[in-house]
N, C-alpha and C. Protein backbone atom coordinates (compact mmCIF):
# COMPACT_ATOMS: atom_id res chain seq x y z
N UNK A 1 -1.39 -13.68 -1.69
CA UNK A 1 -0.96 -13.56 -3.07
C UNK A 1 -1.53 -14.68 -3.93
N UNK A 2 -1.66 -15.77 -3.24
CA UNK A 2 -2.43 -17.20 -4.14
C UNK A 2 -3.91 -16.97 -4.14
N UNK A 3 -4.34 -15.89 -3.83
CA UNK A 3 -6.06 -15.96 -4.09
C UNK A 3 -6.61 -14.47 -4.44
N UNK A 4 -6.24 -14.18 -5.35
CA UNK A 4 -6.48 -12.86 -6.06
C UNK A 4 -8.10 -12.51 -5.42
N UNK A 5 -7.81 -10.76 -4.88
CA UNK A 5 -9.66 -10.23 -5.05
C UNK A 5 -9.46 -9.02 -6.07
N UNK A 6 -8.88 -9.17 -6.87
CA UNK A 6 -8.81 -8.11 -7.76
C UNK A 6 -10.32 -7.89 -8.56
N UNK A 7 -11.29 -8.81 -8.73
CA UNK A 7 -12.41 -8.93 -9.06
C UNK A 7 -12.99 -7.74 -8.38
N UNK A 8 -13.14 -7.93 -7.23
CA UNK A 8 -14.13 -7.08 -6.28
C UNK A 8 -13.10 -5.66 -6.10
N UNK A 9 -11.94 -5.99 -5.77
CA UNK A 9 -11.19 -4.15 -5.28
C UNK A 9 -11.08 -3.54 -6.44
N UNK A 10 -11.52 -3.86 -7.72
CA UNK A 10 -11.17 -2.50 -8.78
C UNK A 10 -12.93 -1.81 -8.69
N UNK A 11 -13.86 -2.96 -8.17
CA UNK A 11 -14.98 -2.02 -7.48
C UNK A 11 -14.88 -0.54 -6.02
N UNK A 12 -14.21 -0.71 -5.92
CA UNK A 12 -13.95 0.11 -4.66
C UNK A 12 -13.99 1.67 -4.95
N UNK A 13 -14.60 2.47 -4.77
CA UNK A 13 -14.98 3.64 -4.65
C UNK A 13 -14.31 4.65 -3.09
N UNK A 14 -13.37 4.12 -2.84
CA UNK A 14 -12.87 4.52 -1.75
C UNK A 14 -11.83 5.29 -1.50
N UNK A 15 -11.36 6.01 -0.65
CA UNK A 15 -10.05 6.26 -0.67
C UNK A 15 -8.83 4.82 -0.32
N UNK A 16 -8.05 4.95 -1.20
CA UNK A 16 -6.88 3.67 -0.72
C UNK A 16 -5.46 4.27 -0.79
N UNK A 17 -4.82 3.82 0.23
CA UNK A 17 -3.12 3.97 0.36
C UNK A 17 -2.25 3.09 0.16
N UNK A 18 -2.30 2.58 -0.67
CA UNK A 18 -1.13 1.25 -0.38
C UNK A 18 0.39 1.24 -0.05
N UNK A 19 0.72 0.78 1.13
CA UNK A 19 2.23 1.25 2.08
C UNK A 19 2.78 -0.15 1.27
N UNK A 20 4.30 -0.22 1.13
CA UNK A 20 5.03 -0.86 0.77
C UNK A 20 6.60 -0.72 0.87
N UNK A 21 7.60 -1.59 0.85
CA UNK A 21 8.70 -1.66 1.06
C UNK A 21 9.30 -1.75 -0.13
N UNK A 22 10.41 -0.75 -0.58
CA UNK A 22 11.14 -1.30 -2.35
C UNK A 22 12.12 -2.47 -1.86
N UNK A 23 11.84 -2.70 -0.42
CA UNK A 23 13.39 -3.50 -0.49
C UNK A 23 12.59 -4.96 -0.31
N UNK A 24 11.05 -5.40 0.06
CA UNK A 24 10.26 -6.34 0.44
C UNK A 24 10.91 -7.20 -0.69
N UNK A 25 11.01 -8.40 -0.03
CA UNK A 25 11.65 -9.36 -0.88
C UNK A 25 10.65 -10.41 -1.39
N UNK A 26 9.34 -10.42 -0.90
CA UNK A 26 8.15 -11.09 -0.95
C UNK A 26 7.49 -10.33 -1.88
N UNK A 27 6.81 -9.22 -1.78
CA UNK A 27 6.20 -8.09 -2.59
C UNK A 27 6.91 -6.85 -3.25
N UNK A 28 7.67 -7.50 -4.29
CA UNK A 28 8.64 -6.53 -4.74
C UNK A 28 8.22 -5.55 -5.14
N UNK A 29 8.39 -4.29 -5.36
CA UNK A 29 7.92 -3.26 -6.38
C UNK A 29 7.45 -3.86 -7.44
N UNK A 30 7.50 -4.44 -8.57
CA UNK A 30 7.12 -4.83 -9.28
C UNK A 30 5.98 -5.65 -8.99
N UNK A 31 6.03 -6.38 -8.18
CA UNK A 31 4.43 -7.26 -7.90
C UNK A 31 3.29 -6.29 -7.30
N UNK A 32 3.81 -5.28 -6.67
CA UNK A 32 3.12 -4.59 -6.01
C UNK A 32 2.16 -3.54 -7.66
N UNK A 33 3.45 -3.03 -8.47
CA UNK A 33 2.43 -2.25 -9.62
C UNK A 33 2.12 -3.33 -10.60
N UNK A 34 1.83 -4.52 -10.85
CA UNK A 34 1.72 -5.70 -11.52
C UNK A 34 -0.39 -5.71 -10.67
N UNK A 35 0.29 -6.42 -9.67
CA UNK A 35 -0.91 -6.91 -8.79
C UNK A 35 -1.95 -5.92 -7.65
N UNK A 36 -1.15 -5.26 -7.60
CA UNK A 36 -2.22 -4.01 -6.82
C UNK A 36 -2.10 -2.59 -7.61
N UNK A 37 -1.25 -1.86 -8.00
CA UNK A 37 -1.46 -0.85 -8.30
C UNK A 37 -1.98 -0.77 -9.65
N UNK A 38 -2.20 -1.57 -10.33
CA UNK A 38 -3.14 -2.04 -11.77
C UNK A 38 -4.55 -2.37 -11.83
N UNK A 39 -4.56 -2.71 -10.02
CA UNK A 39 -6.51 -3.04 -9.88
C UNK A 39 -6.83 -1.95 -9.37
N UNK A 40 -5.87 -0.99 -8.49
CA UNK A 40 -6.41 0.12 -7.73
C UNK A 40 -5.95 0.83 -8.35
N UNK A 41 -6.24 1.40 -9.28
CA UNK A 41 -6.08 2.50 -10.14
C UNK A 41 -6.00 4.02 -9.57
N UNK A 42 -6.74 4.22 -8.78
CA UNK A 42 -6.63 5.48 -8.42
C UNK A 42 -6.50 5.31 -6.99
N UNK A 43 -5.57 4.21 -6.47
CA UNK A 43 -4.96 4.35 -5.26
C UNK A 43 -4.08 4.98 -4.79
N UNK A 44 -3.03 5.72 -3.53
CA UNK A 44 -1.94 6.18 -3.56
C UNK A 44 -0.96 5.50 -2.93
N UNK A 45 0.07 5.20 -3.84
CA UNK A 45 1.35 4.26 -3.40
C UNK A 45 2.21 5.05 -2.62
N UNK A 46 2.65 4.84 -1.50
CA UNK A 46 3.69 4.90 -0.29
C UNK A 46 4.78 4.06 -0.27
N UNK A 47 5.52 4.38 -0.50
CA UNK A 47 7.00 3.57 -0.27
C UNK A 47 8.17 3.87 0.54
N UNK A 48 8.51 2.74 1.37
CA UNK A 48 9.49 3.21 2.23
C UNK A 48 10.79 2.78 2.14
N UNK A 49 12.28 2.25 2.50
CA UNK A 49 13.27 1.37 1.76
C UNK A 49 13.64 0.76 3.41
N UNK A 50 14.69 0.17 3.53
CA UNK A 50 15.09 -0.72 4.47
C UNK A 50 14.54 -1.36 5.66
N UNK A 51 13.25 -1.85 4.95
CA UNK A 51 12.50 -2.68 5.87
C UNK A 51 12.02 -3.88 4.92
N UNK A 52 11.62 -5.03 5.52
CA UNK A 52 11.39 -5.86 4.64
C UNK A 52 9.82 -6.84 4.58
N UNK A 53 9.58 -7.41 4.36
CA UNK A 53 8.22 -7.65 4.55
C UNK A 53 7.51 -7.23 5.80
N UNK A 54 7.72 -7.40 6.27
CA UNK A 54 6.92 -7.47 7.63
C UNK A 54 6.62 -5.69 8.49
N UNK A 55 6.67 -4.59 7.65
CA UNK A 55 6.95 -3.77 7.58
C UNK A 55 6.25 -2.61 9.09
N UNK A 56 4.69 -3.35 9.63
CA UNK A 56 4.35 -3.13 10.61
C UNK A 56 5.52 -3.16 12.26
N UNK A 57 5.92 -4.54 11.94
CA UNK A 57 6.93 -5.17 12.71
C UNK A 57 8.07 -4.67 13.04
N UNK A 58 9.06 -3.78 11.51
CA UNK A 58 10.00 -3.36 11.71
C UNK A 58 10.35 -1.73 11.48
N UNK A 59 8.82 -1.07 11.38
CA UNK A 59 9.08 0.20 11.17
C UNK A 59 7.71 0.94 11.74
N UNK A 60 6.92 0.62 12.87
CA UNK A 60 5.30 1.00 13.15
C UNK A 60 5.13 2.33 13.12
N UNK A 61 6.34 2.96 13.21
CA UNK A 61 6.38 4.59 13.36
C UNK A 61 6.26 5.05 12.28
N UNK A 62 7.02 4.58 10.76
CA UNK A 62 6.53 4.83 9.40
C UNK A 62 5.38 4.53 8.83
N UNK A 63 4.64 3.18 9.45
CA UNK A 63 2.73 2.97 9.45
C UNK A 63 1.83 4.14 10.05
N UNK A 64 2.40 4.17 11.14
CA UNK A 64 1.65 4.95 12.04
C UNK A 64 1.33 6.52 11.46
N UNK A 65 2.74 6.81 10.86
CA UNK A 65 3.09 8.35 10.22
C UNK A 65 1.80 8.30 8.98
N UNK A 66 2.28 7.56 8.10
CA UNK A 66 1.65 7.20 7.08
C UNK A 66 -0.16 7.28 7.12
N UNK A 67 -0.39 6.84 7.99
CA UNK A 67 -2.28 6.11 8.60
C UNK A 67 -2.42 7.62 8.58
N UNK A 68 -1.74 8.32 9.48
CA UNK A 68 -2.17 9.97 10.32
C UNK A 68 -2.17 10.79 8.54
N UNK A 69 -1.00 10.66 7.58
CA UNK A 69 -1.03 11.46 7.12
C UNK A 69 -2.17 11.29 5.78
N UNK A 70 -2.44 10.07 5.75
CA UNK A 70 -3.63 9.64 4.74
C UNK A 70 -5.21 10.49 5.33
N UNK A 71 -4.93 10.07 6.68
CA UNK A 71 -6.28 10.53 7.38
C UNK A 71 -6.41 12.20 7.39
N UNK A 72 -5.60 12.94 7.19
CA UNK A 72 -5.10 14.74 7.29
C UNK A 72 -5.17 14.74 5.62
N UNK A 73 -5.10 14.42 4.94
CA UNK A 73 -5.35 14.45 3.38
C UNK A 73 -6.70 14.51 2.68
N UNK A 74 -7.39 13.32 3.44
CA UNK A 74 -8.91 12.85 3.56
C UNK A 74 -9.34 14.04 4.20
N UNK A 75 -8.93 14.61 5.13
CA UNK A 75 -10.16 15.46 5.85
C UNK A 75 -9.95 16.45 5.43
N UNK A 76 -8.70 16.96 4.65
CA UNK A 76 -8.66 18.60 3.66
C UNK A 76 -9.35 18.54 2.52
N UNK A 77 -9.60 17.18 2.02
CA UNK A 77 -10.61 17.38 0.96
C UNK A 77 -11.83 18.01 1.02
């Protein structure tokens, strides 16, 4: 969060998902559409609730879901 690449990722021509927690007490919703969803403009936001930062850690089955269903989206295009 102390070293912004917002410079270079609003270059990105890619598909992007950004996963997040409303309950993250570090990356609140608000920092998240402040600081990422304002550079990645045409990214798609994922949100999940009762997990908290560390969201790999305390929910891998909602990452995991998430990864599969980004990747099944991508390939119906």
């Amino acid at each position: 969060m102390d070293h912004s690449i917002a410079a270079i990722a609003s270059d990105l021509n890619i598909p992007i998902t950004v996963l997040a927690s409303n309950d993250d007490p570090v990356m609140t919703p608000e920092v998240i559409e402040q600081r990422v969803m304002k550079v990645l403009v045409a990214a798609d936001l994922k949100t999940t609730q009762e997990v908290g930062h560390l969201i790999p850690l305390e929910d891998p089955g909602w990452i995991a879901a998430q990864i599969r269903n980004a990747m099944k989206e991508e390939q119906a295009k």
